[in-house]
Structures are given as structure tokens and as C-alpha cells.
C-alpha atoms as a PDB file:
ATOM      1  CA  UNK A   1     124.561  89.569 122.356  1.00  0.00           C
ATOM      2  CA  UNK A   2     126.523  91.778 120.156  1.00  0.00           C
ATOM      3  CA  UNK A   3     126.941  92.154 116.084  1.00  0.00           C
ATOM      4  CA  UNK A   4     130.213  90.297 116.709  1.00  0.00           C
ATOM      5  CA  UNK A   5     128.074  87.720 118.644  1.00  0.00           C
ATOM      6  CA  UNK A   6     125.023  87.025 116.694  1.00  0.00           C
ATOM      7  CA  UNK A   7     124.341  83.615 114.741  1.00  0.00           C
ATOM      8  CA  UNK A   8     121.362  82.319 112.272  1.00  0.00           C
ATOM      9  CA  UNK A   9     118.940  80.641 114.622  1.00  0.00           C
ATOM     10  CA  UNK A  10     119.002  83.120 117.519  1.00  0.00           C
ATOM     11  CA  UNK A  11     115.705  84.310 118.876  1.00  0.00           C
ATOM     12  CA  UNK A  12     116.030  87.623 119.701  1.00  0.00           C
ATOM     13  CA  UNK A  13     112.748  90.096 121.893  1.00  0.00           C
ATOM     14  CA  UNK A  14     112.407  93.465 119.525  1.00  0.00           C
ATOM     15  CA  UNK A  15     109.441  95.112 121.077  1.00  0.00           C
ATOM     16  CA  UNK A  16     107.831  92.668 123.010  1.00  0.00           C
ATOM     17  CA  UNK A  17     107.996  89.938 120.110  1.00  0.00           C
ATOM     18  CA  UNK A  18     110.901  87.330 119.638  1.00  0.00           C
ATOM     19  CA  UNK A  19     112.401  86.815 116.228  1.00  0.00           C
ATOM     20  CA  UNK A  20     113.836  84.286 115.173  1.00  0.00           C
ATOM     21  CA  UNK A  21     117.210  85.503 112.880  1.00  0.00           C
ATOM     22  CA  UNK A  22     117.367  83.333 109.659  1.00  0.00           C
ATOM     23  CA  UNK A  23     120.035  85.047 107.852  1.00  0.00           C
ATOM     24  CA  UNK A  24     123.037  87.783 108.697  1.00  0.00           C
ATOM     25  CA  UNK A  25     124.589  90.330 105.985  1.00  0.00           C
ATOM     26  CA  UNK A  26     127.972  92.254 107.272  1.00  0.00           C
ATOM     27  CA  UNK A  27     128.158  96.086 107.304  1.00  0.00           C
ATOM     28  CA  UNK A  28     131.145  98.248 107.357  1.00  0.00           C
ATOM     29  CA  UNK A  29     132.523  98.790 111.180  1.00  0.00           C
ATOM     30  CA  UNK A  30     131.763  96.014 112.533  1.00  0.00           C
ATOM     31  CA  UNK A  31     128.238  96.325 111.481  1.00  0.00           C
ATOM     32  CA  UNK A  32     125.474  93.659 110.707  1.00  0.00           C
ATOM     33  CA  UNK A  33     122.328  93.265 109.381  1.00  0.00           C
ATOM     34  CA  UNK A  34     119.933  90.891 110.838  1.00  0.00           C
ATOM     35  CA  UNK A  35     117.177  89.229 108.580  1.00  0.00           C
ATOM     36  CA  UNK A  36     114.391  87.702 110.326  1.00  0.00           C
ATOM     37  CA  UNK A  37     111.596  85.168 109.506  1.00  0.00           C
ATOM     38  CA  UNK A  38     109.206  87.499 109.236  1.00  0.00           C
ATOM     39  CA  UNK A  39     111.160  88.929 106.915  1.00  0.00           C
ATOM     40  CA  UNK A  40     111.686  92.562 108.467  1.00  0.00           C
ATOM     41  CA  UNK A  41     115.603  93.391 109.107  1.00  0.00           C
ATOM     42  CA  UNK A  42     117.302  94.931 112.072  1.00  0.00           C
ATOM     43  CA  UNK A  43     120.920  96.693 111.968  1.00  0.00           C
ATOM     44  CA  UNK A  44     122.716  96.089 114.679  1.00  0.00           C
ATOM     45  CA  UNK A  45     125.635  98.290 115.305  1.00  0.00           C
ATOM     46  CA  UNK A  46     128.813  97.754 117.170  1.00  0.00           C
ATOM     47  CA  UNK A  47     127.623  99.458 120.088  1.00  0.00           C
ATOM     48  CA  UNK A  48     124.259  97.549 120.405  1.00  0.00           C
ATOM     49  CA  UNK A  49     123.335  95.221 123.018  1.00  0.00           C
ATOM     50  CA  UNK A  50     120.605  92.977 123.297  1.00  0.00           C
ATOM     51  CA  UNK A  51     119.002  89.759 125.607  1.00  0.00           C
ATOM     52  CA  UNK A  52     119.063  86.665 122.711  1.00  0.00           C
ATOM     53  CA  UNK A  53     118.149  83.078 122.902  1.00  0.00           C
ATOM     54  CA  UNK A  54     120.253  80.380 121.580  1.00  0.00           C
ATOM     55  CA  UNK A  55     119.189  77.045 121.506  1.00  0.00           C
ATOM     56  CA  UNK A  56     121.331  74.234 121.892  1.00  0.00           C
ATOM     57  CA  UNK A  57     121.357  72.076 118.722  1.00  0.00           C
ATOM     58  CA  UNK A  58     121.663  68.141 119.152  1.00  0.00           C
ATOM     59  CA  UNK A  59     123.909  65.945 117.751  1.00  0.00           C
END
């Protein structure tokens, strides 16, 4: 997953923990800002990588 990649609902592992990501802010460069249910935020810069869930949602 990449800032270009990343969608509300993902469940992203930060430090052992998975977050769920209930709401995205764009940055300048490509940037984003992750808010999660817990309420903490992540910035995720173009160059970041990481291992995400995504659920498929039903019809």
C-alpha cells in the first residue's frame, strides 16, 4: 500500500497493532494523512510502504 493507494476502511499493522483508517486528508507531494479510529494520525509519504488489509465490501 502506498499514499496513492490507501482508502477509508483499510486496516493497516503500525507497531504490532492494526488500525483501522476512518478518514484521509491530502498533503502536498503526493502526501497523505491517515486518521485512524483511535483517533491518532499517521503521514504517509510518497516513498512509504506498508502491508494493509482491505476487506471486500458486499453488495
Amino acid at each position: 500500500m502506498t499514499s496513492t493507494t490507501v482508502q477509508r476502511g483499510d486496516i493497516i499493522q503500525v507497531g504490532g497493532r492494526a488500525c483501522r483508517v476512518s478518514n484521509l486528508f491530502q498533503l502536498p507531494q503526493g502526501s497523505e494523512q491517515l486518521l485512524f479510529e483511535s483517533g491518532e494520525l499517521l503521514t504517509m509519504h510518497t516513498r512509504t510502504r506498508l502491508v494493509a488489509v482491505r476487506m471486500q465490501r458486499r453488495r
